[in-house]
PDB file of N, CA and C in Angstrom:
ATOM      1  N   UNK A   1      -0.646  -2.324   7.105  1.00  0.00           N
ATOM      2  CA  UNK A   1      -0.637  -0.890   7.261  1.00  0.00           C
ATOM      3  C   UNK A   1      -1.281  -0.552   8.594  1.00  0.00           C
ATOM      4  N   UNK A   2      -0.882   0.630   9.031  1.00  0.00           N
ATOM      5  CA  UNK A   2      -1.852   0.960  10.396  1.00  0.00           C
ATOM      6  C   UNK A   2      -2.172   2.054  10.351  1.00  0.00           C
ATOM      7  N   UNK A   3      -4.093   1.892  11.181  1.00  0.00           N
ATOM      8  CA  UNK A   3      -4.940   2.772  10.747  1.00  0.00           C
ATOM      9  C   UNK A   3      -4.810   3.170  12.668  1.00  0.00           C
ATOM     10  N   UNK A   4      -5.091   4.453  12.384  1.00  0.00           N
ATOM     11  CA  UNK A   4      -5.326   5.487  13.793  1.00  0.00           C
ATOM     12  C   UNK A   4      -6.254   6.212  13.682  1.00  0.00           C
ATOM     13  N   UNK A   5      -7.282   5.832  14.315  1.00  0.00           N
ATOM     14  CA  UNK A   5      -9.058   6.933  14.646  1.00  0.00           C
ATOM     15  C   UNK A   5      -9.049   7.649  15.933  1.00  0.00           C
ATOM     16  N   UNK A   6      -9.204   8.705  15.689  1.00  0.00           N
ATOM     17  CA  UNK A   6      -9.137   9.463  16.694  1.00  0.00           C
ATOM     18  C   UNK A   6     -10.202  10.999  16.403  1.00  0.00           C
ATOM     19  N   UNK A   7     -11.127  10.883  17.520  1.00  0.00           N
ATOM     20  CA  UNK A   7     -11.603  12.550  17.294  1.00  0.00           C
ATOM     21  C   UNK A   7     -11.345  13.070  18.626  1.00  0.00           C
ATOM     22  N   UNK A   8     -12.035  14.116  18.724  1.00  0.00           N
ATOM     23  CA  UNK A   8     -11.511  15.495  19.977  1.00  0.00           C
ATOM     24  C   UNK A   8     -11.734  14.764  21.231  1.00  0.00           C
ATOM     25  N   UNK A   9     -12.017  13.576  21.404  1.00  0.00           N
ATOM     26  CA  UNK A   9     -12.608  13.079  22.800  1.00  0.00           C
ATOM     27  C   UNK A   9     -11.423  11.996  23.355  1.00  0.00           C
ATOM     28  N   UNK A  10     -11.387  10.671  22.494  1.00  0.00           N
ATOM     29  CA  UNK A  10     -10.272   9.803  22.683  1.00  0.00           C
ATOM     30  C   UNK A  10      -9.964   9.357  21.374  1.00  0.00           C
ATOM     31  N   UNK A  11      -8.809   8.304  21.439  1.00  0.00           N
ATOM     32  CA  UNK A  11      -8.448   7.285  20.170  1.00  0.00           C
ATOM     33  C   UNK A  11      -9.007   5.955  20.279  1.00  0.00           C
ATOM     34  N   UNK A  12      -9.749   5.899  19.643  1.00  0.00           N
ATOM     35  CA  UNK A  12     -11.265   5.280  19.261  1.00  0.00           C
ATOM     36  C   UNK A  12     -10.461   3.990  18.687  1.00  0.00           C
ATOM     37  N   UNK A  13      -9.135   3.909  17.488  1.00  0.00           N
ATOM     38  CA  UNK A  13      -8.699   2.313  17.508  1.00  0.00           C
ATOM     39  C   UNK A  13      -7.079   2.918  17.103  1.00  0.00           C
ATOM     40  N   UNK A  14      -6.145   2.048  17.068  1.00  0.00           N
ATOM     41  CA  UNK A  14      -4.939   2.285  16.409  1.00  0.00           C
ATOM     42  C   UNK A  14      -4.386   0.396  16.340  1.00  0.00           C
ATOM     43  N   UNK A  15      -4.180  -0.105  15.118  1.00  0.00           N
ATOM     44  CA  UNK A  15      -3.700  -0.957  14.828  1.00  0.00           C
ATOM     45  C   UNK A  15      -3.115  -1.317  13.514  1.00  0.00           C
ATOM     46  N   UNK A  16      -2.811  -2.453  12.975  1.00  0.00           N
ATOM     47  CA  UNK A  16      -2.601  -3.421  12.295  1.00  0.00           C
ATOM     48  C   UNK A  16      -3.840  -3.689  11.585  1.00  0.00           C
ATOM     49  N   UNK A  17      -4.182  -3.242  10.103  1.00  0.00           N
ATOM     50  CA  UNK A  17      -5.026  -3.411   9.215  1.00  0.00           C
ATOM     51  C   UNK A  17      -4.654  -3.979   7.790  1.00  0.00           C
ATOM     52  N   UNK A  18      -5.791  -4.588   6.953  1.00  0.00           N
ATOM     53  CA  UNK A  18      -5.423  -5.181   5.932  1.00  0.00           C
ATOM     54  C   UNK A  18      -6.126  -3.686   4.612  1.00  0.00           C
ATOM     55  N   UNK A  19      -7.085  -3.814   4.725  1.00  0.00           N
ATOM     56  CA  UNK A  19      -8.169  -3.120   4.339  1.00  0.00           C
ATOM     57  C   UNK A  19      -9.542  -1.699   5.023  1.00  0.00           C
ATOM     58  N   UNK A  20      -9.274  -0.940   4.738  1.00  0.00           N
ATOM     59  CA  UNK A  20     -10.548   0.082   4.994  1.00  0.00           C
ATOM     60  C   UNK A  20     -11.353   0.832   3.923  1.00  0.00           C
ATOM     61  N   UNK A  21     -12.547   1.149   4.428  1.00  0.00           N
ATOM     62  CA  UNK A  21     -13.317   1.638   3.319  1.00  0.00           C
ATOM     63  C   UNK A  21     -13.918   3.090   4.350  1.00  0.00           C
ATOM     64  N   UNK A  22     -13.539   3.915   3.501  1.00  0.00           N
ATOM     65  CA  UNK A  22     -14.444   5.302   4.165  1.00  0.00           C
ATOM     66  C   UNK A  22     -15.796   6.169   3.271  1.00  0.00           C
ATOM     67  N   UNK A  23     -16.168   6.966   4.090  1.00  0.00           N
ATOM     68  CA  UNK A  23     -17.470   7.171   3.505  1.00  0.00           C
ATOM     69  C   UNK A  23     -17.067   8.564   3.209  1.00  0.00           C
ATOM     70  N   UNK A  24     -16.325   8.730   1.956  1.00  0.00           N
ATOM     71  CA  UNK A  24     -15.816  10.034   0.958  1.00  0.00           C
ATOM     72  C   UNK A  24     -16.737  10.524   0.679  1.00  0.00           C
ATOM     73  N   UNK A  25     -16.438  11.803   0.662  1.00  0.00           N
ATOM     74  CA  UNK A  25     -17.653  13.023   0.484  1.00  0.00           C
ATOM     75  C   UNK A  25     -17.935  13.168  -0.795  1.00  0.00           C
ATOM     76  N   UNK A  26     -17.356  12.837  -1.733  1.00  0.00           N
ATOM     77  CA  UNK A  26     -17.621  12.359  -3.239  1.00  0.00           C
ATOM     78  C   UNK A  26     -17.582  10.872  -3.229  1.00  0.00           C
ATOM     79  N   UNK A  27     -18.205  10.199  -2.164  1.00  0.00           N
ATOM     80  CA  UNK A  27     -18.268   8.074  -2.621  1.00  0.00           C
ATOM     81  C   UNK A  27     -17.383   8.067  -2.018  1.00  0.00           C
ATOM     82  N   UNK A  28     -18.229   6.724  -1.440  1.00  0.00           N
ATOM     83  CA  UNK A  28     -17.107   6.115  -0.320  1.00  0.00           C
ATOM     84  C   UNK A  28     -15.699   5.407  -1.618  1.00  0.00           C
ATOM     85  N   UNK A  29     -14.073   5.279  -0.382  1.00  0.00           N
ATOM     86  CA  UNK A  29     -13.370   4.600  -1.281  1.00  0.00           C
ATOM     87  C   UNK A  29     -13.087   3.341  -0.141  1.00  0.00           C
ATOM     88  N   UNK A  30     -11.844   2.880  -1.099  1.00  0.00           N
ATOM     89  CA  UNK A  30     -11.039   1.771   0.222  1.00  0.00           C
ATOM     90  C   UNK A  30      -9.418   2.461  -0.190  1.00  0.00           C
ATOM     91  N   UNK A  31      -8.472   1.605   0.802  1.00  0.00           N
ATOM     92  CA  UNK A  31      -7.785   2.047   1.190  1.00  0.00           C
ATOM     93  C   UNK A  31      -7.072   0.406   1.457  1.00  0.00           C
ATOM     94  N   UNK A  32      -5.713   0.542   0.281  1.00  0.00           N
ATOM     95  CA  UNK A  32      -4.950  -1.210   1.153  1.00  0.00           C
ATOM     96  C   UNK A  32      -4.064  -0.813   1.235  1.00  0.00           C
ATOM     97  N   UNK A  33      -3.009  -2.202   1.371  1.00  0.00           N
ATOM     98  CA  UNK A  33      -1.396  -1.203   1.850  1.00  0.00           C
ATOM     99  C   UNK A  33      -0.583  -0.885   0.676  1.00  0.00           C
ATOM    100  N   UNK A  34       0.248   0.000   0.686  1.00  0.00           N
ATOM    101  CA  UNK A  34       0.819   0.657  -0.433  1.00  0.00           C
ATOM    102  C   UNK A  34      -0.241   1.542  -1.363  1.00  0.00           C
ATOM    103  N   UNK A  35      -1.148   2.004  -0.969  1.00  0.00           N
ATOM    104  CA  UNK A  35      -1.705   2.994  -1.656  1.00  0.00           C
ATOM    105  C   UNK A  35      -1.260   4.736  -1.462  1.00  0.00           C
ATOM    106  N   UNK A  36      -1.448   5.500  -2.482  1.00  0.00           N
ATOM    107  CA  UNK A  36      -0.762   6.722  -2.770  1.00  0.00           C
ATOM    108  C   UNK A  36      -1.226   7.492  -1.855  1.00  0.00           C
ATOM    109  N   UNK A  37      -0.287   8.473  -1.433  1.00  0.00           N
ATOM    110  CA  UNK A  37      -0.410   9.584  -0.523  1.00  0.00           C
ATOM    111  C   UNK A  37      -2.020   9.988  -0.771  1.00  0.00           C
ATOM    112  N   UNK A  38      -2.784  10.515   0.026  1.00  0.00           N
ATOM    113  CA  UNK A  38      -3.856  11.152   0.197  1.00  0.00           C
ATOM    114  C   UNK A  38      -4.039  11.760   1.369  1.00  0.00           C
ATOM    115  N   UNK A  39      -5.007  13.128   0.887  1.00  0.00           N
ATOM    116  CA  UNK A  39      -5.727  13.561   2.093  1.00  0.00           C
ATOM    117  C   UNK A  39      -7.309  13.749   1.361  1.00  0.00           C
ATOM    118  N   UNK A  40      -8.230  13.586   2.179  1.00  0.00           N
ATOM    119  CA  UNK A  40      -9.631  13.500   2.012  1.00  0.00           C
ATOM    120  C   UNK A  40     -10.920  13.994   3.060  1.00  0.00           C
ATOM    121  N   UNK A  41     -11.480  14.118   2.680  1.00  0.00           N
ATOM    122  CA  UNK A  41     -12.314  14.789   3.772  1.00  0.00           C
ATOM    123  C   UNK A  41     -13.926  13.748   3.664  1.00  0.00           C
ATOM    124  N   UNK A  42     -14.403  13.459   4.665  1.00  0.00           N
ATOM    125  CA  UNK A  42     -15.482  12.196   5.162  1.00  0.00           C
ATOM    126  C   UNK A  42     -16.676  13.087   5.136  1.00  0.00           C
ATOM    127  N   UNK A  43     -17.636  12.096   4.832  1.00  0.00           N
ATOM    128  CA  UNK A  43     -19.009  12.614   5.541  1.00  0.00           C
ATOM    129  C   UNK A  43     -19.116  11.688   6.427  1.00  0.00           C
ATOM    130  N   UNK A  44     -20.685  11.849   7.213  1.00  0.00           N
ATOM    131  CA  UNK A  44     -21.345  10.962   8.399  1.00  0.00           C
ATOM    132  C   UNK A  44     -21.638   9.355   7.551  1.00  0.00           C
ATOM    133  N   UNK A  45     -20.569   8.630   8.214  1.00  0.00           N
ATOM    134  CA  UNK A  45     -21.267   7.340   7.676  1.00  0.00           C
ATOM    135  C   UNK A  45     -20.671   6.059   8.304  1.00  0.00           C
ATOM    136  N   UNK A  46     -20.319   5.171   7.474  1.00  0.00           N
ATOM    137  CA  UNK A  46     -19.500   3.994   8.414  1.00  0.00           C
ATOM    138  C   UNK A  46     -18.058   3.919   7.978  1.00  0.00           C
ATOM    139  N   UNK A  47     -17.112   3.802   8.861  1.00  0.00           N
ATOM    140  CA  UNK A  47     -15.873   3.511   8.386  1.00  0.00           C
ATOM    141  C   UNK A  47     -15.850   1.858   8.409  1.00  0.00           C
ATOM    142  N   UNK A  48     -15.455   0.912   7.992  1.00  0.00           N
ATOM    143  CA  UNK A  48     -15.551  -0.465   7.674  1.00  0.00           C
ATOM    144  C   UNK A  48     -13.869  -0.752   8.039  1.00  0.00           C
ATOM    145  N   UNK A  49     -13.223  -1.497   8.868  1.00  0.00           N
ATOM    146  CA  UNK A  49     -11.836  -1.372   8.198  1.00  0.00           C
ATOM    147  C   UNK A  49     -11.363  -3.833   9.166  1.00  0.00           C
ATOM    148  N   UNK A  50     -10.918  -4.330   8.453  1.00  0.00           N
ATOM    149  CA  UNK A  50     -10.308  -5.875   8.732  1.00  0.00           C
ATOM    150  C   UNK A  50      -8.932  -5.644   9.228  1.00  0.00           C
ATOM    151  N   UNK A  51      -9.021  -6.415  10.165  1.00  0.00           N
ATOM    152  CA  UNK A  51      -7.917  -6.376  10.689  1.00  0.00           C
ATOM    153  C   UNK A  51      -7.527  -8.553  11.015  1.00  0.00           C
ATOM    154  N   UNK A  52      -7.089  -8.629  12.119  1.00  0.00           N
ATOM    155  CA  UNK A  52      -6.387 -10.191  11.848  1.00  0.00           C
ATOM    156  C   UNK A  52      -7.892 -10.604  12.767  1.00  0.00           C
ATOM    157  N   UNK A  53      -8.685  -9.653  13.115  1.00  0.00           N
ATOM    158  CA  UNK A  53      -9.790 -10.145  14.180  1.00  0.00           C
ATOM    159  C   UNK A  53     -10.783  -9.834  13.711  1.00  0.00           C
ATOM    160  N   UNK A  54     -11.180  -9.738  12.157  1.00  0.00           N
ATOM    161  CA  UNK A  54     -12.138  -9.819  11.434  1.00  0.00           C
ATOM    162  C   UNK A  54     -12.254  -8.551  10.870  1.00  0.00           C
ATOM    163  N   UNK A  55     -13.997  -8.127  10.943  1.00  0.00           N
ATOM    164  CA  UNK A  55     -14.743  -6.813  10.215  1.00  0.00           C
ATOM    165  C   UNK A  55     -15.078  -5.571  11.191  1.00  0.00           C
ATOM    166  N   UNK A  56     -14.544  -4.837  11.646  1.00  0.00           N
ATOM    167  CA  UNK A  56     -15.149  -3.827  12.602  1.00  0.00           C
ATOM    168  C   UNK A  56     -15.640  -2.700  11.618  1.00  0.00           C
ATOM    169  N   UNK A  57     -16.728  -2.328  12.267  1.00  0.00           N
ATOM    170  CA  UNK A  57     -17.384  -0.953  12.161  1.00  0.00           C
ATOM    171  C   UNK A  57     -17.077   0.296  12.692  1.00  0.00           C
ATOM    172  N   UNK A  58     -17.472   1.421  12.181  1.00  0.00           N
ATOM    173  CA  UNK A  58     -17.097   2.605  13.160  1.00  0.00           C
ATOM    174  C   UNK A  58     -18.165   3.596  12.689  1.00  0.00           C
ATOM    175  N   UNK A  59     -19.124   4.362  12.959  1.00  0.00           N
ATOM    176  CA  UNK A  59     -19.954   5.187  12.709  1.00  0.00           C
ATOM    177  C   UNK A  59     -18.860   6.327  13.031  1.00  0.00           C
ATOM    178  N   UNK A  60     -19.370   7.240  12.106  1.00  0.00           N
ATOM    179  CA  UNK A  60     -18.215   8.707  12.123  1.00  0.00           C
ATOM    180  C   UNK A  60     -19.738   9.857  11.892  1.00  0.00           C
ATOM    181  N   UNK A  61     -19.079  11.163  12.492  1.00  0.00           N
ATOM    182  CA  UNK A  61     -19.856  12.456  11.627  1.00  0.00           C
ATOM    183  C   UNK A  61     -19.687  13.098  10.535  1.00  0.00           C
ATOM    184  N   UNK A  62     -18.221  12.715  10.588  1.00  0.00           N
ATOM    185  CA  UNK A  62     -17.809  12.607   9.371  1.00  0.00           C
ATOM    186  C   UNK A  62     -15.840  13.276  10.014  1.00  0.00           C
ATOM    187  N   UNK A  63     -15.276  13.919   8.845  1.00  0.00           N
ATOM    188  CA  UNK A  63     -13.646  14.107   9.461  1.00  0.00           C
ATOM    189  C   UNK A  63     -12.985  14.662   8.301  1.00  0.00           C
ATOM    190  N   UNK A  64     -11.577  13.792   8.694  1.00  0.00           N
ATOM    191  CA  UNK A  64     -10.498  14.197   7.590  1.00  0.00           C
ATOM    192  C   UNK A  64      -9.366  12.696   7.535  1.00  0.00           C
ATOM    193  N   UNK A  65      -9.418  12.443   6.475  1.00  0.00           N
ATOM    194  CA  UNK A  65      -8.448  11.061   6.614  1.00  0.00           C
ATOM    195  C   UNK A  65      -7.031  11.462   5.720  1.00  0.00           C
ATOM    196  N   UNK A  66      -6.045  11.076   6.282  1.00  0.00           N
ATOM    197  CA  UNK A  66      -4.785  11.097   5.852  1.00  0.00           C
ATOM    198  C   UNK A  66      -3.988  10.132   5.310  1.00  0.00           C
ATOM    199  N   UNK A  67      -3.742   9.337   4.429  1.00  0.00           N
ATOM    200  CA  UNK A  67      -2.821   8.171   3.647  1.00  0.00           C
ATOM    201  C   UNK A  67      -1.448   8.549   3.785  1.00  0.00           C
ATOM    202  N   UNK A  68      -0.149   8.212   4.045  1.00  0.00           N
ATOM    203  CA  UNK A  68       0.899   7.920   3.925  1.00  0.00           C
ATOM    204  C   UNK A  68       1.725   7.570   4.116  1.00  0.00           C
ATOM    205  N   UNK A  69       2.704   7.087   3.679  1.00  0.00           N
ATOM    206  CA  UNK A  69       3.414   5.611   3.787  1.00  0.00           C
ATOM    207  C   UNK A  69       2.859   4.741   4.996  1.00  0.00           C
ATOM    208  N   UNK A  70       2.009   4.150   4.429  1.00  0.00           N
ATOM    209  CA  UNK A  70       1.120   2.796   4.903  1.00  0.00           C
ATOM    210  C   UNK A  70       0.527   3.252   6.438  1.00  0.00           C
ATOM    211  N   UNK A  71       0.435   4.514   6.678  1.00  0.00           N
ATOM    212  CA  UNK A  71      -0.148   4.650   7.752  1.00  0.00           C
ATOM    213  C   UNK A  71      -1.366   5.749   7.291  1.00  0.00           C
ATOM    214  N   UNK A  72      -2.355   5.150   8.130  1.00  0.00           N
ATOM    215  CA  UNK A  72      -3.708   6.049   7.385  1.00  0.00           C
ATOM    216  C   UNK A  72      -4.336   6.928   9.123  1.00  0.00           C
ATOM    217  N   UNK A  73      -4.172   7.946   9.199  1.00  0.00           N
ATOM    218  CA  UNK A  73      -4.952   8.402  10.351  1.00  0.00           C
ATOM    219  C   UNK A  73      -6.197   9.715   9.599  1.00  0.00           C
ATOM    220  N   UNK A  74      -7.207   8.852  10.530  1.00  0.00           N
ATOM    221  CA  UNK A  74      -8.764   9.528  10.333  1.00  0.00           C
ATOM    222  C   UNK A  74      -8.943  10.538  11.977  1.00  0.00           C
ATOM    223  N   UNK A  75      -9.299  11.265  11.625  1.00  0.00           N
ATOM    224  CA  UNK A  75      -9.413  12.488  12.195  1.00  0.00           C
ATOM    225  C   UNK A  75     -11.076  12.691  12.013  1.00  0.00           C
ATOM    226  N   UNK A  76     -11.785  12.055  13.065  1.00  0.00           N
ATOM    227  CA  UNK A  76     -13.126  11.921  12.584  1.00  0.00           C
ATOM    228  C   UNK A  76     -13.670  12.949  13.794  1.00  0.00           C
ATOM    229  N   UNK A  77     -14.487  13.771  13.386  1.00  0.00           N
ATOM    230  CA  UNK A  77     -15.416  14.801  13.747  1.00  0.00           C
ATOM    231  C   UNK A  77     -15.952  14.317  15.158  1.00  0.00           C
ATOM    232  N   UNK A  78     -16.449  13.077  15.341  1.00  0.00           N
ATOM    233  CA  UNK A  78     -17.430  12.439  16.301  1.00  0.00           C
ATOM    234  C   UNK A  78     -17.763  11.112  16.126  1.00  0.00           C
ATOM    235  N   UNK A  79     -18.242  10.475  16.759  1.00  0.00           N
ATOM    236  CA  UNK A  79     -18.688   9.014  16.456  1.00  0.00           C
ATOM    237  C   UNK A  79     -20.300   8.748  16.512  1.00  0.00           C
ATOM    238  N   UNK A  80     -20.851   8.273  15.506  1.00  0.00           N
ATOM    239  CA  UNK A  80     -22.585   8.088  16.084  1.00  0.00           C
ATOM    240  C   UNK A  80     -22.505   6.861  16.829  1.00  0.00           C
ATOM    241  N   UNK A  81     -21.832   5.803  16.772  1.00  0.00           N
ATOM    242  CA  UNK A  81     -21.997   4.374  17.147  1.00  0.00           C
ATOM    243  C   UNK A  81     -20.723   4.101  16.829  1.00  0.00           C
ATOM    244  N   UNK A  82     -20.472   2.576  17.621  1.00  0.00           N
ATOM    245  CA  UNK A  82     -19.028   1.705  17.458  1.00  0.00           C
ATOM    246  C   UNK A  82     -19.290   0.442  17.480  1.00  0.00           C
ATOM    247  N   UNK A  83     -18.885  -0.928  16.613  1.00  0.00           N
ATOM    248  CA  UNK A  83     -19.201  -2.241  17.136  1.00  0.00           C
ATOM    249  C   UNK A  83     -17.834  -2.409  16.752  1.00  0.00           C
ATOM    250  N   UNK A  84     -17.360  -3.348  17.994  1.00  0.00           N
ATOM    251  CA  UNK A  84     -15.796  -3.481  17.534  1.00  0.00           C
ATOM    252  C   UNK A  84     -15.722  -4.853  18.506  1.00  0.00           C
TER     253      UNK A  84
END
Protein backbone atom coordinates (compact mmCIF):
# COMPACT_ATOMS: atom_id res chain seq x y z
CA UNK A 1 0.00 0.00 0.00
CA UNK A 2 1.29 3.61 -0.21
CA UNK A 3 1.46 5.98 2.49
CA UNK A 4 1.82 9.97 1.63
CA UNK A 5 2.79 12.54 4.66
CA UNK A 6 2.50 15.70 3.95
CA UNK A 7 1.77 19.02 6.06
CA UNK A 8 1.56 22.84 4.94
CA UNK A 9 5.41 23.02 4.53
CA UNK A 10 6.63 19.89 2.32
CA UNK A 11 5.97 16.00 1.67
CA UNK A 12 7.73 14.67 4.49
CA UNK A 13 7.58 10.72 2.82
CA UNK A 14 5.50 9.06 -0.06
CA UNK A 15 6.14 5.34 -0.63
CA UNK A 16 5.70 1.67 -0.62
CA UNK A 17 4.55 0.43 2.92
CA UNK A 18 3.71 -2.80 4.64
CA UNK A 19 2.31 -1.51 7.91
CA UNK A 20 1.51 1.91 9.92
CA UNK A 21 0.40 2.77 13.22
CA UNK A 22 -1.04 6.32 14.05
CA UNK A 23 -1.60 8.11 17.15
CA UNK A 24 -5.76 8.28 16.96
CA UNK A 25 -7.37 10.71 18.97
CA UNK A 26 -9.39 7.94 20.57
CA UNK A 27 -5.93 5.26 20.64
CA UNK A 28 -3.55 4.89 18.47
CA UNK A 29 -4.56 2.21 15.48
CA UNK A 30 -2.56 0.40 12.57
CA UNK A 31 -3.30 0.36 9.25
CA UNK A 32 -2.22 -2.84 6.56
CA UNK A 33 -3.07 -3.33 3.07
CA UNK A 34 -6.61 -3.89 2.21
CA UNK A 35 -8.02 -2.23 5.13
CA UNK A 36 -11.56 -0.35 4.99
CA UNK A 37 -12.09 3.07 3.83
CA UNK A 38 -11.39 5.57 6.67
CA UNK A 39 -11.04 9.02 7.63
CA UNK A 40 -9.62 9.93 11.15
CA UNK A 41 -8.33 12.66 12.83
CA UNK A 42 -4.55 12.37 14.91
CA UNK A 43 -3.28 13.83 17.91
CA UNK A 44 0.54 14.93 18.64
CA UNK A 45 2.42 11.75 18.70
CA UNK A 46 4.46 9.23 16.61
CA UNK A 47 3.43 7.92 13.35
CA UNK A 48 5.46 4.41 13.17
CA UNK A 49 5.04 3.09 9.57
CA UNK A 50 7.80 -0.36 7.72
CA UNK A 51 8.54 -0.16 4.69
CA UNK A 52 11.25 -2.71 2.60
CA UNK A 53 14.00 -0.38 4.60
CA UNK A 54 12.84 -1.20 7.94
CA UNK A 55 11.02 0.98 10.97
CA UNK A 56 10.77 4.78 10.44
CA UNK A 57 9.41 7.25 12.78
CA UNK A 58 7.62 10.45 12.27
CA UNK A 59 6.67 12.85 15.17
CA UNK A 60 3.33 14.69 14.06
CA UNK A 61 1.14 17.63 15.95
CA UNK A 62 -1.20 15.84 15.14
CA UNK A 63 -3.65 15.95 11.45
CA UNK A 64 -6.10 14.07 9.48
CA UNK A 65 -5.43 10.59 7.91
CA UNK A 66 -7.29 9.21 4.98
CA UNK A 67 -7.54 5.17 4.05
CA UNK A 68 -8.56 4.19 0.59
CA UNK A 69 -8.05 1.72 -1.72
CA UNK A 70 -4.62 0.88 -0.32
CA UNK A 71 -3.50 4.33 -0.36
CA UNK A 72 -3.36 6.08 3.06
CA UNK A 73 -2.50 9.97 2.98
CA UNK A 74 -1.86 11.78 6.46
CA UNK A 75 -2.34 15.31 6.37
CA UNK A 76 -0.35 16.07 9.48
CA UNK A 77 -0.64 19.53 11.17
CA UNK A 78 3.33 19.83 11.70
CA UNK A 79 6.15 17.68 12.57
CA UNK A 80 7.94 17.76 16.17
CA UNK A 81 10.87 15.47 14.97
CA UNK A 82 11.74 12.89 12.04
CA UNK A 83 14.19 9.78 12.13
CA UNK A 84 14.02 8.21 8.84
Amino acid sequence: MFLEIVTPVKKVYGGEVSIVTFPGVDGSFQVMNDHAAMVSTLKEGTVIYKNRDGQHEVEITGGVVEVLNNKIVLLADGLVSQEV
